[in-house]
N, C-alpha and C. Protein backbone atom coordinates (compact mmCIF):
# COMPACT_ATOMS: atom_id res chain seq x y z
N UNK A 1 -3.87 -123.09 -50.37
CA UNK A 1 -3.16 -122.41 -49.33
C UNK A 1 -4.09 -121.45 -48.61
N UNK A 2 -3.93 -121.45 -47.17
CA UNK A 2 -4.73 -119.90 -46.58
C UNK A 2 -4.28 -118.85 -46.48
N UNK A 3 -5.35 -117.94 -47.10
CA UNK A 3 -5.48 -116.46 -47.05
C UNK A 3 -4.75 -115.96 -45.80
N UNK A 4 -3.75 -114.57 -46.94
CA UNK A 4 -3.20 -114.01 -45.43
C UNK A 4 -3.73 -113.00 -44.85
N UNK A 5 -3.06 -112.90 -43.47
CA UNK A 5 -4.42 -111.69 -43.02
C UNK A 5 -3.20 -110.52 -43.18
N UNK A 6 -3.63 -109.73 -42.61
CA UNK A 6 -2.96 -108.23 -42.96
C UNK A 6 -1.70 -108.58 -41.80
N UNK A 7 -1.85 -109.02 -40.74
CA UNK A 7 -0.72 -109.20 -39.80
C UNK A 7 0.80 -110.10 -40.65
N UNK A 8 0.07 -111.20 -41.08
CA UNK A 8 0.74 -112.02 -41.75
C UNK A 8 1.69 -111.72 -42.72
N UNK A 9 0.86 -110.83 -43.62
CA UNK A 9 1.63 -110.15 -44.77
C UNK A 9 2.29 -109.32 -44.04
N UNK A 10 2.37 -108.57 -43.17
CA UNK A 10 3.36 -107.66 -42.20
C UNK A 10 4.40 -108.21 -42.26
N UNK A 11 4.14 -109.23 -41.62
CA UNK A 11 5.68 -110.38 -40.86
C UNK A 11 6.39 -110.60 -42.13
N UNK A 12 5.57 -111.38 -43.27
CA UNK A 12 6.23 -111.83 -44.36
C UNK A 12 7.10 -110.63 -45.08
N UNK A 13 6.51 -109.35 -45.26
CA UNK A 13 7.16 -108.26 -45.71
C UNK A 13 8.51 -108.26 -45.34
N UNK A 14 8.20 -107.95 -43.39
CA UNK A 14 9.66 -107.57 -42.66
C UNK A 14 10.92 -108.80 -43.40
N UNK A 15 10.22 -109.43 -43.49
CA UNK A 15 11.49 -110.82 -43.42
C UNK A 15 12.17 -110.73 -44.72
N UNK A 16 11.28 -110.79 -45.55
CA UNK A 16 11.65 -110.70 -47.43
C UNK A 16 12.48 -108.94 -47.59
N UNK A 17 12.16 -107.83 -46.78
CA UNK A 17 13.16 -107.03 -46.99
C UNK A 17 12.16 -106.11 -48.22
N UNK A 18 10.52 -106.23 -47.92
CA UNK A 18 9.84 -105.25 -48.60
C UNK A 18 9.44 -103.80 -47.80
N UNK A 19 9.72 -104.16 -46.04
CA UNK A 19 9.38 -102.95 -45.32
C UNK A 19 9.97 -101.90 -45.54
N UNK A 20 11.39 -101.88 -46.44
CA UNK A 20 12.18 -100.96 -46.65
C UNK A 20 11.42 -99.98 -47.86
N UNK A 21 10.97 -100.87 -48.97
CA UNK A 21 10.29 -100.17 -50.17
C UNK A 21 9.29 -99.47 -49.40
N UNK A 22 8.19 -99.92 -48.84
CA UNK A 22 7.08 -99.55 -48.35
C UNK A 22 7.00 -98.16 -47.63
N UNK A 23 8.49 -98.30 -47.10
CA UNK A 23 8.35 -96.41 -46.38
C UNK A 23 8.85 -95.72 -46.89
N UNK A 24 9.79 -96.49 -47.93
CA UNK A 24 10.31 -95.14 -49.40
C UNK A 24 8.93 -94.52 -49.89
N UNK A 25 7.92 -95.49 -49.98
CA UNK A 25 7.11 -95.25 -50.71
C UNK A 25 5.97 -94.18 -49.57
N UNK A 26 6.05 -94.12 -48.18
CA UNK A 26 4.71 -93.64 -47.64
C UNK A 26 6.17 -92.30 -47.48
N UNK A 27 7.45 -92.00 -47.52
CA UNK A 27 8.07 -90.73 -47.47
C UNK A 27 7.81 -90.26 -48.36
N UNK A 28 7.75 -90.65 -49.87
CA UNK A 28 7.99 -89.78 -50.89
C UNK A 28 6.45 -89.26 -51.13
N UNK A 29 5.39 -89.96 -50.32
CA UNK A 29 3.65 -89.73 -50.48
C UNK A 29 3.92 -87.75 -49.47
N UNK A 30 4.41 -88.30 -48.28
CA UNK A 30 4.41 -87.16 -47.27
C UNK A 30 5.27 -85.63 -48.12
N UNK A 31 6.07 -86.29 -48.61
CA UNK A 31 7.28 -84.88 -48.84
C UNK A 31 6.03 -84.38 -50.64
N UNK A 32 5.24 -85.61 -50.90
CA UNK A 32 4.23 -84.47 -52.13
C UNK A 32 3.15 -84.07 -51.64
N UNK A 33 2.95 -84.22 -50.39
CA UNK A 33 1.63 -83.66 -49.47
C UNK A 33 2.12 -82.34 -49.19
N UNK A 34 3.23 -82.56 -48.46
CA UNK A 34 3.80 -80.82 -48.22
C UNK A 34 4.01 -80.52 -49.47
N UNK A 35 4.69 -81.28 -50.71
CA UNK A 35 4.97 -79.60 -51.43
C UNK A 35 4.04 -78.98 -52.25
N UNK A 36 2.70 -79.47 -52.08
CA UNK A 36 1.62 -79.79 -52.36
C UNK A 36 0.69 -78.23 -51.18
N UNK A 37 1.02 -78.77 -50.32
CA UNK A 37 0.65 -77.49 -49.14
C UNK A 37 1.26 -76.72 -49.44
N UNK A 38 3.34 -76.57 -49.22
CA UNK A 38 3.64 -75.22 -50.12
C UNK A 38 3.24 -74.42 -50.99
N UNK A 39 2.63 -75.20 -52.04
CA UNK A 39 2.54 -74.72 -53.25
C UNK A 39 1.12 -74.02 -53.16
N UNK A 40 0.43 -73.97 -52.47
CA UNK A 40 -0.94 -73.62 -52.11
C UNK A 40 -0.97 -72.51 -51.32
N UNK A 41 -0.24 -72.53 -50.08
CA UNK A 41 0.19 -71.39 -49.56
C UNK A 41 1.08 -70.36 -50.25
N UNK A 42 1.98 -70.80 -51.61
CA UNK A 42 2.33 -69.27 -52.11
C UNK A 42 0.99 -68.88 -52.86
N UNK A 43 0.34 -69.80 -53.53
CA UNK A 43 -0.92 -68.92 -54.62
C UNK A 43 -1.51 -67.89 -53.47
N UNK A 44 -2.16 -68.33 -52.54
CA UNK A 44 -2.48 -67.88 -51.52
C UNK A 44 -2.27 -66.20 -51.23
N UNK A 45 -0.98 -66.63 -51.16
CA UNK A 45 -0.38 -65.35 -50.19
C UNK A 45 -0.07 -64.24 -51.82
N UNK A 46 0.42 -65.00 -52.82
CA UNK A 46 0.27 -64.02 -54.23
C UNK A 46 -1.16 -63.79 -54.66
N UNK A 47 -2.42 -64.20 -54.53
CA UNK A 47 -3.43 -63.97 -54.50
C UNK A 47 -3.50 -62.45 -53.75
N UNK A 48 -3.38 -62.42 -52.24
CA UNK A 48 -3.80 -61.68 -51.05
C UNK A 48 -2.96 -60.77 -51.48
N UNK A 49 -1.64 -60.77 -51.69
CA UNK A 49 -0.65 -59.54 -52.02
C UNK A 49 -1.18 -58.81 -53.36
N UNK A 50 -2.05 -59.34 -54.45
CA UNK A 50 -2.34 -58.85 -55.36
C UNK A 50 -3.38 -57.85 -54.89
N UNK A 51 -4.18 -58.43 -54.31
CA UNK A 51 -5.31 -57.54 -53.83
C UNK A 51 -5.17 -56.51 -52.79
N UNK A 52 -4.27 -56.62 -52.41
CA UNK A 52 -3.99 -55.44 -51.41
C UNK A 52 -3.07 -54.56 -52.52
N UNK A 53 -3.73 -52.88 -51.77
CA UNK A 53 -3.42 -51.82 -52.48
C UNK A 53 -1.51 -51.45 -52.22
N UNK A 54 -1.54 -51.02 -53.12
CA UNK A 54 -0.20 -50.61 -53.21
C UNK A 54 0.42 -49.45 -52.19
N UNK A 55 -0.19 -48.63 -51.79
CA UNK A 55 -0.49 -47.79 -50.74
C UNK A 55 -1.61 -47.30 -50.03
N UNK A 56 -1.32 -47.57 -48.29
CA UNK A 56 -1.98 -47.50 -47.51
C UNK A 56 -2.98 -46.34 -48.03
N UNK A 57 -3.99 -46.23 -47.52
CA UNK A 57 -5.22 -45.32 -47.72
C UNK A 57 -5.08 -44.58 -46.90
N UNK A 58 -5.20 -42.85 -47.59
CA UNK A 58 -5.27 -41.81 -46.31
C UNK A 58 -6.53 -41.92 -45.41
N UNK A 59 -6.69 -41.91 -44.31
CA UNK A 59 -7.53 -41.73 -43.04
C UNK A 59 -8.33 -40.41 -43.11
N UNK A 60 -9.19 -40.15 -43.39
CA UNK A 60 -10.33 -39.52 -43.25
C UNK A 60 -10.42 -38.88 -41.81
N UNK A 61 -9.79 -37.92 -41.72
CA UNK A 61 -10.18 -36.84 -40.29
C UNK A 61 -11.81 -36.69 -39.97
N UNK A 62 -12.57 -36.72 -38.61
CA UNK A 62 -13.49 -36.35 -38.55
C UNK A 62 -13.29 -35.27 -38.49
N UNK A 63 -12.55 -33.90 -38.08
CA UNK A 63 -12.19 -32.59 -38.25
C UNK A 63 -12.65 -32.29 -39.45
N UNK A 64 -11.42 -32.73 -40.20
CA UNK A 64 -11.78 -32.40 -41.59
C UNK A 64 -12.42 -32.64 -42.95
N UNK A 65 -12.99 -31.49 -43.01
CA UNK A 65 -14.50 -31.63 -44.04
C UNK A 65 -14.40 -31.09 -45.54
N UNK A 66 -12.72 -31.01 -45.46
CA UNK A 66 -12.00 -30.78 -46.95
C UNK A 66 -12.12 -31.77 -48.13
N UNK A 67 -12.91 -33.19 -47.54
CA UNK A 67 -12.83 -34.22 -48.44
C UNK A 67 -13.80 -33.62 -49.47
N UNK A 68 -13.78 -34.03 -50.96
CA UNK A 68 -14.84 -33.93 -52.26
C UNK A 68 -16.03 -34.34 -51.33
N UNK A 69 -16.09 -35.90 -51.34
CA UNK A 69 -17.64 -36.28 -51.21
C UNK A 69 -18.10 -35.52 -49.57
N UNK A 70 -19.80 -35.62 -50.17
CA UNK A 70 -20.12 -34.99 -48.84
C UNK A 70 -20.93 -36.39 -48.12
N UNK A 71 -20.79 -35.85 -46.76
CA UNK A 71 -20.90 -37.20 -46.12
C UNK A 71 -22.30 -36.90 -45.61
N UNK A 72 -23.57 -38.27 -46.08
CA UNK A 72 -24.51 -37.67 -45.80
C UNK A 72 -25.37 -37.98 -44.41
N UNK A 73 -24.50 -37.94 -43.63
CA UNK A 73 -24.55 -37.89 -41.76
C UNK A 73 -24.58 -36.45 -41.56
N UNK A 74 -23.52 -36.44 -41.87
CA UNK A 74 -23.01 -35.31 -41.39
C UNK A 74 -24.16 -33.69 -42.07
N UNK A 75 -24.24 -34.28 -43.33
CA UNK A 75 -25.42 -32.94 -43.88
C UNK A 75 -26.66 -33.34 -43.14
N UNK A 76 -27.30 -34.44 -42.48
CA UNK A 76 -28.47 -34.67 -42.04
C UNK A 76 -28.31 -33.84 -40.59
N UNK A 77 -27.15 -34.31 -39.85
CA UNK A 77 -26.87 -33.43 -38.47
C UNK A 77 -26.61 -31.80 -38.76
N UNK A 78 -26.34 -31.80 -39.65
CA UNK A 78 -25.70 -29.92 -39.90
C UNK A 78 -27.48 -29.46 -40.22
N UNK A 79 -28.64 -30.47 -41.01
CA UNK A 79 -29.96 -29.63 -41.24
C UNK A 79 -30.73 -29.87 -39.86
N UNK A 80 -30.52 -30.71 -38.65
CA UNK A 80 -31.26 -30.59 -38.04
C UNK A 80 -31.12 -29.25 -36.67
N UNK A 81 -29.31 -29.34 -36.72
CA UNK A 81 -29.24 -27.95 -36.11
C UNK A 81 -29.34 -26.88 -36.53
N UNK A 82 -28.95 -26.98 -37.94
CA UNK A 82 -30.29 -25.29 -38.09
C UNK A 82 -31.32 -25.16 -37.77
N UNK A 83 -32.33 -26.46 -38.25
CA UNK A 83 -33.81 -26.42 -38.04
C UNK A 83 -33.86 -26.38 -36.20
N UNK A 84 -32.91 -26.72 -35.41
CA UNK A 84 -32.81 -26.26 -33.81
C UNK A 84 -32.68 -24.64 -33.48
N UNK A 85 -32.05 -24.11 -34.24
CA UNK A 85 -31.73 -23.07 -34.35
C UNK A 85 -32.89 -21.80 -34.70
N UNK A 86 -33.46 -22.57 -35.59
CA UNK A 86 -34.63 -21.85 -36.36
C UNK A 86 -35.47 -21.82 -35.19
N UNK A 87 -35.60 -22.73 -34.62
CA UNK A 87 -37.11 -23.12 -33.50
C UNK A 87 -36.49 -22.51 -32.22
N UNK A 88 -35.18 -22.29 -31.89
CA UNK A 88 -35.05 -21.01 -30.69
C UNK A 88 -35.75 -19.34 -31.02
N UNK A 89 -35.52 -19.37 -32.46
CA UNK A 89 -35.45 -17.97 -32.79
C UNK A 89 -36.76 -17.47 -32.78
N UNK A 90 -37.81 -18.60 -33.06
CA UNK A 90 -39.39 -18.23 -33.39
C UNK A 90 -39.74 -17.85 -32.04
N UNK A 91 -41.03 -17.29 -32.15
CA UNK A 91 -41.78 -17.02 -30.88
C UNK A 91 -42.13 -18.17 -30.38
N UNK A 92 -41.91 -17.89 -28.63
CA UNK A 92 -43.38 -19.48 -28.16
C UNK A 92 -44.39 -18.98 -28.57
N UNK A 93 -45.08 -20.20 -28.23
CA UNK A 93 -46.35 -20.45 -28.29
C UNK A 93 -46.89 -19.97 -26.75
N UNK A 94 -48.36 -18.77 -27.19
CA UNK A 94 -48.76 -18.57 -25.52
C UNK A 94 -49.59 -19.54 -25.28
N UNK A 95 -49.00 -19.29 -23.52
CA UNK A 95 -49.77 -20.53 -22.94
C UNK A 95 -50.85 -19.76 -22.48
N UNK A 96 -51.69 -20.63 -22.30
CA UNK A 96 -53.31 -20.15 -21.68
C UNK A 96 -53.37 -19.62 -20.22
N UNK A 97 -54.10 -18.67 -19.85
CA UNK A 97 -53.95 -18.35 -18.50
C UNK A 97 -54.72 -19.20 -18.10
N UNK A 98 -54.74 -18.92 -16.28
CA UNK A 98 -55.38 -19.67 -15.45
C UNK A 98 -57.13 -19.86 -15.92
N UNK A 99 -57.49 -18.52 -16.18
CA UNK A 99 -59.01 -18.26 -16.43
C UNK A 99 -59.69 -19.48 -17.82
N UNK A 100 -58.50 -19.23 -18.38
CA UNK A 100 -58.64 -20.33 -19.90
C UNK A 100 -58.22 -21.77 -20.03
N UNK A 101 -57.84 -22.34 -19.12
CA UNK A 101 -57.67 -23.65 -18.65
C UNK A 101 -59.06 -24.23 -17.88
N UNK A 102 -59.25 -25.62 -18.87
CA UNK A 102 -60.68 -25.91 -18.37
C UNK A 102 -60.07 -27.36 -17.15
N UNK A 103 -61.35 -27.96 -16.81
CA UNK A 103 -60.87 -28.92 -15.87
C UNK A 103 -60.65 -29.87 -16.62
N UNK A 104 -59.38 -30.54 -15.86
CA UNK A 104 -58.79 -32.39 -17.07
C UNK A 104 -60.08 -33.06 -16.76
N UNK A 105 -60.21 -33.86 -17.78
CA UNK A 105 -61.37 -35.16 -17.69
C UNK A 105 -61.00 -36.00 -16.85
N UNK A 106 -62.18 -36.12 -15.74
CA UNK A 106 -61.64 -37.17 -14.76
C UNK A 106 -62.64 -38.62 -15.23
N UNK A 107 -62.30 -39.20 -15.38
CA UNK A 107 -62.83 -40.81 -15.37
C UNK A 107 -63.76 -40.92 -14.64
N UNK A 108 -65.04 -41.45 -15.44
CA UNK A 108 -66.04 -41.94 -14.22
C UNK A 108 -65.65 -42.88 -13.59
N UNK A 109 -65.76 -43.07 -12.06
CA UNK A 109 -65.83 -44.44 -11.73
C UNK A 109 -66.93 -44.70 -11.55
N UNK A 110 -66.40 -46.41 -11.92
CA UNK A 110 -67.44 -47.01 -12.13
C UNK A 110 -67.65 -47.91 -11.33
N UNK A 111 -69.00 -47.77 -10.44
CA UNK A 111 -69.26 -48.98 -9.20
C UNK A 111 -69.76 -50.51 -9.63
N UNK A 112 -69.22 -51.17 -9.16
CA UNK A 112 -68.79 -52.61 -9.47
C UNK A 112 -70.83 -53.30 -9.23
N UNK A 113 -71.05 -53.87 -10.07
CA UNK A 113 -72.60 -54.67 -9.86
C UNK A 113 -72.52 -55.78 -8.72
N UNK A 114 -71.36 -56.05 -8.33
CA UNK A 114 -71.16 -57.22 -7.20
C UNK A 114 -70.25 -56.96 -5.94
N UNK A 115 -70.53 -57.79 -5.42
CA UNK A 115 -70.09 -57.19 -4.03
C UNK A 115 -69.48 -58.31 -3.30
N UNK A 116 -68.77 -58.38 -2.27
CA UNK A 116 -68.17 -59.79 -1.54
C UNK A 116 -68.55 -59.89 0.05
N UNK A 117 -69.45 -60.89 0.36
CA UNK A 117 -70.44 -60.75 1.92
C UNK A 117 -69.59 -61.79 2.36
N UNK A 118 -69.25 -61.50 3.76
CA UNK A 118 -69.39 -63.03 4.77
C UNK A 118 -70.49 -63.30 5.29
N UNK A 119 -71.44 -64.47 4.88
CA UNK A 119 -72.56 -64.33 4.83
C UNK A 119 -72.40 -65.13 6.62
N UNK A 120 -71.31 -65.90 7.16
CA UNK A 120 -71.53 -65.88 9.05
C UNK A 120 -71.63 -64.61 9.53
N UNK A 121 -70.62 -63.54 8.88
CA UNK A 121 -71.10 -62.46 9.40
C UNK A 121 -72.50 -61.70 9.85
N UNK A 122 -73.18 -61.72 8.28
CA UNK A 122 -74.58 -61.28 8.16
C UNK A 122 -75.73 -61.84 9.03
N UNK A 123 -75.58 -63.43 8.81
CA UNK A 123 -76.27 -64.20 10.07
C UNK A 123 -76.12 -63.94 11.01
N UNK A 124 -75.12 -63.61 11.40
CA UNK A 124 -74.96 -63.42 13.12
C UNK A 124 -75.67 -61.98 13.82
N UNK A 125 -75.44 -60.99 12.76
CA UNK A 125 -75.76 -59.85 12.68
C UNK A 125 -77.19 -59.82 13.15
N UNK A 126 -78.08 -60.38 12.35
CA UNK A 126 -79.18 -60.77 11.76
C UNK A 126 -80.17 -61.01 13.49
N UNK A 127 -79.05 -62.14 13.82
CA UNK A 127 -80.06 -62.91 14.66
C UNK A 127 -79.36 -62.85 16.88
N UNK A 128 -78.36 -61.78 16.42
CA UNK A 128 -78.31 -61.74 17.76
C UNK A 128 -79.10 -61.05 18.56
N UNK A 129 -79.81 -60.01 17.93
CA UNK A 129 -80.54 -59.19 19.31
C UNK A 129 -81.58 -60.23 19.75
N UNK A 130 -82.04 -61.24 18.71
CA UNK A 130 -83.31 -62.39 19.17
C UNK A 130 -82.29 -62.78 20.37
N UNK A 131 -81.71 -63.44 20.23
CA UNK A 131 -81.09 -64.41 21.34
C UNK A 131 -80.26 -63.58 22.70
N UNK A 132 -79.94 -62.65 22.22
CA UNK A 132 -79.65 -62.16 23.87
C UNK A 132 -80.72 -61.45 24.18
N UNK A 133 -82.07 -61.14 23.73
CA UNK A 133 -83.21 -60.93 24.45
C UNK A 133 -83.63 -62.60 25.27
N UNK A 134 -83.59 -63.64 24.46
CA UNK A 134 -83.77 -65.12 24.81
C UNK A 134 -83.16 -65.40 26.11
N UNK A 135 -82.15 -64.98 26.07
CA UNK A 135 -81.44 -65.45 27.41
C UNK A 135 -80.76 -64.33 28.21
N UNK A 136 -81.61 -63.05 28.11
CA UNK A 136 -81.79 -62.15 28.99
C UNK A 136 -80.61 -61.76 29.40
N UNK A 137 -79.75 -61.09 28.52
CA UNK A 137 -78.28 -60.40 28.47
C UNK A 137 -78.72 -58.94 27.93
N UNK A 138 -78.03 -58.09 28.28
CA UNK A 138 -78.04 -56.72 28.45
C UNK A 138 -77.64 -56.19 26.89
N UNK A 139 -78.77 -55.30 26.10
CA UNK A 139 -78.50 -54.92 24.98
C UNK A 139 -77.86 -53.76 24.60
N UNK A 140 -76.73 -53.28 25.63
CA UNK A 140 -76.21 -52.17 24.86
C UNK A 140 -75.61 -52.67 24.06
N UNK A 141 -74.56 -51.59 23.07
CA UNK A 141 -74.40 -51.70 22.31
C UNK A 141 -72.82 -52.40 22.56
N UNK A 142 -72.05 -52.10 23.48
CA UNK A 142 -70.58 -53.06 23.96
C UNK A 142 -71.38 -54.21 24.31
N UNK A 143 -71.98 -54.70 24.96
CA UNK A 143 -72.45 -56.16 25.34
C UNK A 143 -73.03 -56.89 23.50
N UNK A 144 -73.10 -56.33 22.98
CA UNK A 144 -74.25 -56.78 21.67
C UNK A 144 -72.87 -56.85 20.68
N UNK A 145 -71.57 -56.08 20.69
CA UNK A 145 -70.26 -56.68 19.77
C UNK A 145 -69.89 -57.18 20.58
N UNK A 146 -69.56 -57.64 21.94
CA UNK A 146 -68.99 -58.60 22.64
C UNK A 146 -69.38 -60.02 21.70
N UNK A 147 -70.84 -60.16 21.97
CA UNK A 147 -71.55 -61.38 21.61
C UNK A 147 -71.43 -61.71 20.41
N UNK A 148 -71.19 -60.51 19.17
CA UNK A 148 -71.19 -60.76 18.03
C UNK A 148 -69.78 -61.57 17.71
N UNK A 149 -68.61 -60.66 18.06
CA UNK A 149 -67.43 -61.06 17.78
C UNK A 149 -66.86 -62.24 18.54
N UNK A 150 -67.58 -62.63 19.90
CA UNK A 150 -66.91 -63.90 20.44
C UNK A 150 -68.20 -64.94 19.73
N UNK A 151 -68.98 -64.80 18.66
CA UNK A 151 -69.79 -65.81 17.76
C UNK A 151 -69.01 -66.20 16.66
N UNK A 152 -69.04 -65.19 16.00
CA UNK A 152 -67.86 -64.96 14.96
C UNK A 152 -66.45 -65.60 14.88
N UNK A 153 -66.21 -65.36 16.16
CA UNK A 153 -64.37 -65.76 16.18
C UNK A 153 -64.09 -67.80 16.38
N UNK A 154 -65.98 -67.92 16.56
CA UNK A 154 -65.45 -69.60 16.65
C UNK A 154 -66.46 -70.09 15.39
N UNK A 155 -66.72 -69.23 14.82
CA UNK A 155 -67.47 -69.49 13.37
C UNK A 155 -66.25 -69.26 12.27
N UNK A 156 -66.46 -70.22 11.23
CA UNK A 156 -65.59 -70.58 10.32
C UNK A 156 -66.37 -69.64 9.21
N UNK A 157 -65.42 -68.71 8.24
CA UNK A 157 -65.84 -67.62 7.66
C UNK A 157 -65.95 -68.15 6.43
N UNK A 158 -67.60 -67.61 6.16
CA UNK A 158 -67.76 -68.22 4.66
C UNK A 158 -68.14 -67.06 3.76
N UNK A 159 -67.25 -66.88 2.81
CA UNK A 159 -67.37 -65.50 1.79
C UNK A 159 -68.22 -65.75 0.70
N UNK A 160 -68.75 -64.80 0.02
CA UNK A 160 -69.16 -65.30 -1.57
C UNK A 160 -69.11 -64.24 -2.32
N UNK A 161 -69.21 -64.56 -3.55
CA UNK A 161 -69.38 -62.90 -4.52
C UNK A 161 -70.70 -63.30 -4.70
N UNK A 162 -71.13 -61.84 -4.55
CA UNK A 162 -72.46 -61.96 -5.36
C UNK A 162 -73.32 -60.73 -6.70
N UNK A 163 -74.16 -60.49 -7.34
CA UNK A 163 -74.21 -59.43 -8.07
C UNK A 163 -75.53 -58.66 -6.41
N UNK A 164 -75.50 -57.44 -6.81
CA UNK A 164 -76.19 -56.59 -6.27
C UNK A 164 -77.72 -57.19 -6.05
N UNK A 165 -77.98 -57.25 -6.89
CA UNK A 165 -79.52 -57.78 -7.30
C UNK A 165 -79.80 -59.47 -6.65
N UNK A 166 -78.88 -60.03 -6.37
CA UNK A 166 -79.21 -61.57 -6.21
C UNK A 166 -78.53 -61.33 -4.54
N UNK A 167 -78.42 -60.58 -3.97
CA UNK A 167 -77.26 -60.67 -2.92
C UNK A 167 -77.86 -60.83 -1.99
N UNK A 168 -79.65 -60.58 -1.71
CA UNK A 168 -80.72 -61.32 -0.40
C UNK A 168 -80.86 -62.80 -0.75
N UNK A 169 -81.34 -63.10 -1.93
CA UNK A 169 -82.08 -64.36 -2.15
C UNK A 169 -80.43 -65.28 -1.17
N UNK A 170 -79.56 -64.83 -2.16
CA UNK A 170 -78.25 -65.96 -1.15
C UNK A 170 -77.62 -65.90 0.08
N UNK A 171 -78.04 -64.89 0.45
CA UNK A 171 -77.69 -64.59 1.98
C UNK A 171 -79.03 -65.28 2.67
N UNK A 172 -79.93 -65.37 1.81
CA UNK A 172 -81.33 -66.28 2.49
C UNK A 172 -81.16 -67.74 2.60
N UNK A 173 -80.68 -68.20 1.45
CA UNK A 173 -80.04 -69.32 1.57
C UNK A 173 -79.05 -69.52 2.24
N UNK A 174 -78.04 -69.07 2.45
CA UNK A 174 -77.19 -70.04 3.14
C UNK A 174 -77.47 -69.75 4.65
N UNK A 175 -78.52 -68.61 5.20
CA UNK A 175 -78.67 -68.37 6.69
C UNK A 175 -79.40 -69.82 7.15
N UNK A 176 -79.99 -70.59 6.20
CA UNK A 176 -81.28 -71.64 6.40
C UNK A 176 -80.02 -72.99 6.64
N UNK A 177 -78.85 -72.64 5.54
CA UNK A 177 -77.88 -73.72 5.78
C UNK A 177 -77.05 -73.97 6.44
N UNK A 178 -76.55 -72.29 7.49
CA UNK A 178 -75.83 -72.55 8.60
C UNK A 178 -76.33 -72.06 9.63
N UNK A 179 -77.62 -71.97 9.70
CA UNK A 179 -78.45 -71.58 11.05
C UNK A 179 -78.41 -72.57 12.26
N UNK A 180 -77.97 -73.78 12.34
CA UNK A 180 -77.83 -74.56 13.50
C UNK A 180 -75.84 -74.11 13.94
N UNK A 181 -75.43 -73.73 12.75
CA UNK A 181 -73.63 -73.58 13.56
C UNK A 181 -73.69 -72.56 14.41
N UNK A 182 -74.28 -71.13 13.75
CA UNK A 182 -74.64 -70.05 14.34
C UNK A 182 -75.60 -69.77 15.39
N UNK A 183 -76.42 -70.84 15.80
CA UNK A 183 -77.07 -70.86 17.05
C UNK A 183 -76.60 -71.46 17.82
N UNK A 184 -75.78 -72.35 17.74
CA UNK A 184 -74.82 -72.91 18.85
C UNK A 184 -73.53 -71.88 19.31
N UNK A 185 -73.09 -71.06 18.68
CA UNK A 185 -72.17 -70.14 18.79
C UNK A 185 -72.69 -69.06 19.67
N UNK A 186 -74.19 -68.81 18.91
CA UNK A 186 -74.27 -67.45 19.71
C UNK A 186 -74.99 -67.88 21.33
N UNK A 187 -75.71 -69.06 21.27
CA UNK A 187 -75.44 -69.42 22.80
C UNK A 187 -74.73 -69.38 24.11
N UNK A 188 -73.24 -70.29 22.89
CA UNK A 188 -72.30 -70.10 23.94
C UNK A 188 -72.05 -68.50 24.05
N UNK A 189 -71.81 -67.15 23.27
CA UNK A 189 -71.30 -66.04 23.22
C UNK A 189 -72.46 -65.26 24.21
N UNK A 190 -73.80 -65.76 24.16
CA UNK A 190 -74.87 -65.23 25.07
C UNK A 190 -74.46 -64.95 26.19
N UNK A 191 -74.16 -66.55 26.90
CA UNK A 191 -74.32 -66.96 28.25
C UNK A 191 -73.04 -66.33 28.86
N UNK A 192 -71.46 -66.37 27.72
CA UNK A 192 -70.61 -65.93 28.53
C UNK A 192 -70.03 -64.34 28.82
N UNK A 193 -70.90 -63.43 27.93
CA UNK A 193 -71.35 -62.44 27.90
C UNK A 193 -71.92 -62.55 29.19
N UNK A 194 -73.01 -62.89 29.43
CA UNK A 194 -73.82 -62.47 30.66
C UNK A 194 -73.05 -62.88 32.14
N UNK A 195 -72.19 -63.65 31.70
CA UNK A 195 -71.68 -63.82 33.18
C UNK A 195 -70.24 -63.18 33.40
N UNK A 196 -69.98 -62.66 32.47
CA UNK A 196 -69.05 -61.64 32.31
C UNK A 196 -69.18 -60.28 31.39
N UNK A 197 -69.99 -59.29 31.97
CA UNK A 197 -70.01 -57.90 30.94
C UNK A 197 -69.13 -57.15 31.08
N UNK A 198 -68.45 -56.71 30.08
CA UNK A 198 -67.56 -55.17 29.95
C UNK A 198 -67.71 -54.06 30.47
N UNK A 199 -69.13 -53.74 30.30
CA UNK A 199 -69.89 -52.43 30.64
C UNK A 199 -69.68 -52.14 32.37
């Protein structure tokens, strides 16, 4: 014969008149689950009622300092305002007059070993009085920042750090590496200087 499945045995139950046993049997499971929980919740609550005191506990006034024990807050705050008390009553301490006050220590400063150049700047610096003598523009001193700053303003600015001590050798170098940008600049700044002076 084939095995029944759980559906099967369902059906067969209902019909034969076993579904009736079956929920006698899952009621009488439920009604010993609860009395089962009842019975847990009185230990419970006779547990908790045991342990609780029979009368409430008197409340402790912060006012009142009639209690036996001493509370040791309260003796730590009661010794530090005496000891406040004590330290109003003493003498100050004198302060020093003006004559007896020396100067505060001021910090050396300290000057930095390096420094930060725009070395287009320096070039330009360097080499304009050659070239507006070259092309015969007027050397005061407004015609000579005219030329500098309209060189400058179409020269692309190149910064560097350098230490104190090394700060010619690289300003030597890079004048050798941008000496053709800066002679084309100060050309143009020469010529349009001269055909337009401030002065």
């Amino acid at each position: 014969m084939a095995r029944k499945s759980s559906k099967t045995a369902h059906v067969m139950n209902l019909l034969a008149g076993e579904e009736a046993e079956s929920s006698k049997e899952e009621a009488a499971r439920e009604n010993l689950a609860a009395r089962q929980t009842s019975d847990s919740t009185e230990k419970i609550r006779e547990l908790t009622d045991s342990n609780q005191p029979t009368s409430p506990p008197t409340p402790i006034s912060i006012i009142d300092m009639s209690s036996s024990a001493p509370d040791p807050v309260a003796e730590l705050i009661r010794e530090q305002l005496e000891e406040a008390e004590g330290m109003e009553d003493a003498p100050e301490p004198e302060t020093p007059s003006l004559e007896q006050e020396t100067e505060p220590d001021v910090p050396e400063i300290s000057i930095p070993s390096f420094q930060y150049l725009n070395v287009m700047e320096h070039i330009v610096k360097n080499a304009v009085s050659e070239y507006m003598n070259k092309f015969d523009v007027c050397n005061c001193d407004r015609c000579t920042a005219d030329v500098t700053a309209l060189a400058l303003s179409h020269l692309p600015p190149k910064y560097i750090v350098a230490e104190n001590s090394t700060a010619s050798p690289l300003l030597n170098f890079y004048s050798t590496r941008f000496s053709q940008q800066v002679v084309v600049e100060l050309t143009k700044a020469c010529s349009a200087v001269k055909e337009n002076p401030h002065h």
